[in-house]
C-alpha atoms as a PDB file:
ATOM      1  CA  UNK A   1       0.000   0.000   0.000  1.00  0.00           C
ATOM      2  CA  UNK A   2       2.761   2.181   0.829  1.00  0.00           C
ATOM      3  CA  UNK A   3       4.695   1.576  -2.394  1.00  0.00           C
ATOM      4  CA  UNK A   4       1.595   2.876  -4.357  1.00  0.00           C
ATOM      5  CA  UNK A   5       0.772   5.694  -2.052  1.00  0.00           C
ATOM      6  CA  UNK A   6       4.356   6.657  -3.049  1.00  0.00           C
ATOM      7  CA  UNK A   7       4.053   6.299  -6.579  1.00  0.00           C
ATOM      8  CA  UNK A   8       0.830   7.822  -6.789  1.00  0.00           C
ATOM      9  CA  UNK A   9       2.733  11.100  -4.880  1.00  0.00           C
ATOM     10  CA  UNK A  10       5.718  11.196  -7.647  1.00  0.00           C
ATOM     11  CA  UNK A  11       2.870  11.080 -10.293  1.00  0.00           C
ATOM     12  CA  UNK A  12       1.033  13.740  -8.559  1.00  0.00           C
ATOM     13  CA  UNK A  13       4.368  16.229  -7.773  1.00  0.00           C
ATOM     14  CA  UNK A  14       5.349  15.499 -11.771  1.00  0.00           C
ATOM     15  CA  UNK A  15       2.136  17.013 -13.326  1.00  0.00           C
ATOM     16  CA  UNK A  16       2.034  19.481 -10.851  1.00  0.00           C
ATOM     17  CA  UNK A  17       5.817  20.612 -11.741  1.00  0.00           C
ATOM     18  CA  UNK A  18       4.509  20.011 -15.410  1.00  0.00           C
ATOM     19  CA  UNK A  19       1.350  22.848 -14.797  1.00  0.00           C
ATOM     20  CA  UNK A  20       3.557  25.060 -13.346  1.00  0.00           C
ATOM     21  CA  UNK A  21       5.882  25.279 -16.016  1.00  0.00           C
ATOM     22  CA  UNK A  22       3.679  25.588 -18.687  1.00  0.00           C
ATOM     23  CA  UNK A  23       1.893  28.661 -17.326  1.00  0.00           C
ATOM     24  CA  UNK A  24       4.703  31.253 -18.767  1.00  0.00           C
ATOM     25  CA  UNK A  25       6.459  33.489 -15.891  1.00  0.00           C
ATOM     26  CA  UNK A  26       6.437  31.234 -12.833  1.00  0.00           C
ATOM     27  CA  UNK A  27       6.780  32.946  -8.670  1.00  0.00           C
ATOM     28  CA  UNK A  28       9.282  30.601  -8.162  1.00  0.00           C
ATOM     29  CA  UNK A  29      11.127  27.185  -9.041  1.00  0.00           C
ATOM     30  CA  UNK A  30       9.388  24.432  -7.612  1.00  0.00           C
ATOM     31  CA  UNK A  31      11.278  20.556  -7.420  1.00  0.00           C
ATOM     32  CA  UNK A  32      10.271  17.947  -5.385  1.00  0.00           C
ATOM     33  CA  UNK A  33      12.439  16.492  -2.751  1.00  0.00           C
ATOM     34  CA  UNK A  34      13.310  12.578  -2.044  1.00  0.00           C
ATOM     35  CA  UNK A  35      10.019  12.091  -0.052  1.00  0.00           C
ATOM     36  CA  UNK A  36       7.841  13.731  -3.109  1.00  0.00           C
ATOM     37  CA  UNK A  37       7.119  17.306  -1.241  1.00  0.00           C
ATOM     38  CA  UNK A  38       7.414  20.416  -3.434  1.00  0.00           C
ATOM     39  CA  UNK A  39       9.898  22.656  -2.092  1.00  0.00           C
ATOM     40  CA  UNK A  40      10.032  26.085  -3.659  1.00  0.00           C
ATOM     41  CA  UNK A  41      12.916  28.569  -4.212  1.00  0.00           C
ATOM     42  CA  UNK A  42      12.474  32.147  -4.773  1.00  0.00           C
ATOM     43  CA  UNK A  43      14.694  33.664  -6.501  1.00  0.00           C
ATOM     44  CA  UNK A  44      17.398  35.936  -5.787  1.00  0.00           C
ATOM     45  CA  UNK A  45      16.312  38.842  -7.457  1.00  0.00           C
ATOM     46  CA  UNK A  46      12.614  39.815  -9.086  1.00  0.00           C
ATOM     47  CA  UNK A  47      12.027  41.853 -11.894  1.00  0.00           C
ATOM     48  CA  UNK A  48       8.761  43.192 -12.082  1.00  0.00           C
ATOM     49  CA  UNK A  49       6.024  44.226 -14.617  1.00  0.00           C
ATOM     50  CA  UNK A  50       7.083  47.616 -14.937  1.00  0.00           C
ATOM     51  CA  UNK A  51      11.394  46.576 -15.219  1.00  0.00           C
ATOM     52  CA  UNK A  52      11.938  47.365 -11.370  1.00  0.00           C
ATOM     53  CA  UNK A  53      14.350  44.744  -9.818  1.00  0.00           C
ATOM     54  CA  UNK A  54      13.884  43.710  -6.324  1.00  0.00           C
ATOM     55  CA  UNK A  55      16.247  42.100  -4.474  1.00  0.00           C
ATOM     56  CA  UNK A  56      15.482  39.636  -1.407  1.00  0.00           C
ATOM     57  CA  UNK A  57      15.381  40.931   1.425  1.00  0.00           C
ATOM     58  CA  UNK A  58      14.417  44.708  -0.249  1.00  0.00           C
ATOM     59  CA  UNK A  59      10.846  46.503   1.069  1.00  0.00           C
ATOM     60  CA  UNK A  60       8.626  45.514  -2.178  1.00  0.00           C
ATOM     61  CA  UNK A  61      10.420  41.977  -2.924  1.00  0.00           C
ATOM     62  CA  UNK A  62       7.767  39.953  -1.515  1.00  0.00           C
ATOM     63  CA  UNK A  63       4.880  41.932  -2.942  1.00  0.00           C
ATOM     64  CA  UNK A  64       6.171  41.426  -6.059  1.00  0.00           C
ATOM     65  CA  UNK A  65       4.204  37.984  -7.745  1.00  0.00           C
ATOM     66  CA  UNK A  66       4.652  38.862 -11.286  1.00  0.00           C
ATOM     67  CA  UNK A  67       7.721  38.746 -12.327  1.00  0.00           C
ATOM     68  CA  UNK A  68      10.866  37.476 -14.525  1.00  0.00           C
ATOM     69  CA  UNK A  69      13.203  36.123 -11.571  1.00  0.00           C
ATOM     70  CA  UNK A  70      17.250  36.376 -12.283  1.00  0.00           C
ATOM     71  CA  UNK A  71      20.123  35.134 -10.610  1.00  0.00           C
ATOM     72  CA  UNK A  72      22.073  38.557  -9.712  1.00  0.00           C
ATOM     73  CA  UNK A  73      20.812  42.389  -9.455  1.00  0.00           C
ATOM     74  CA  UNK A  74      23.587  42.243 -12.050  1.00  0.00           C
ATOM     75  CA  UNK A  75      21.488  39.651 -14.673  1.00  0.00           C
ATOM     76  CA  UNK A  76      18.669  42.029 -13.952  1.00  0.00           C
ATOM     77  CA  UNK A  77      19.587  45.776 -14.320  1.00  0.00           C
ATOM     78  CA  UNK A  78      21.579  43.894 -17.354  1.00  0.00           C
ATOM     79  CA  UNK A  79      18.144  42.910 -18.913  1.00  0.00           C
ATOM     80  CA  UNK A  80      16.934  46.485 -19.055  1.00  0.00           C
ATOM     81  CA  UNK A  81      15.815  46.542 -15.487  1.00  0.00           C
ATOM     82  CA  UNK A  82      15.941  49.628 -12.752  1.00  0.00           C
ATOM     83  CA  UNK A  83      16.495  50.040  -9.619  1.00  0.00           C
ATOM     84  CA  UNK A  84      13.634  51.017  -6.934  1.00  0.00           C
ATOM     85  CA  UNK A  85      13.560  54.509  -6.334  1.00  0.00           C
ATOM     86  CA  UNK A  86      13.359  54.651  -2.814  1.00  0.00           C
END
């Protein structure tokens, strides 16, 4: 029973990872760990609607849900991103 609980979960986390990435800009990166539970990484740096880049940790980064997510403030303001004014 537990075998197909299991296998049932791996199915399950697989077309869930599969919807998510077919949706365009995704929140965040989602992979599923040994046991089958989605963990999720946010990225280092958002880049909003509107070109603003917002760092982790900055006052608007986690009000920020649509985004394009980068790796640096570098691989953002690179893109054609700004900073936030304030």
């Amino acid at each position: 029973m537990k075998n197909h609980v299991f296998k049932v979960g791996i199915i399950a986390v697989s077309l869930i990872s599969l919807l998510g990435c077919s949706q365009g800009t995704d929140s965040a990166t989602n992979t599923a760990n040994s046991q089958g539970t989605i963990v999720t990484h946010e990225p280092q740096v958002k880049k909003s609607t509107s070109g603003i880049c917002h760092e982790r940790g900055s006052t608007y980064y986690d009000k920020t849900k649509n985004f394009q997510p980068y790796l640096s403030l570098d691989d953002c303001l690179n893109s054609g991103g700004r900073l936030p004014k304030k």
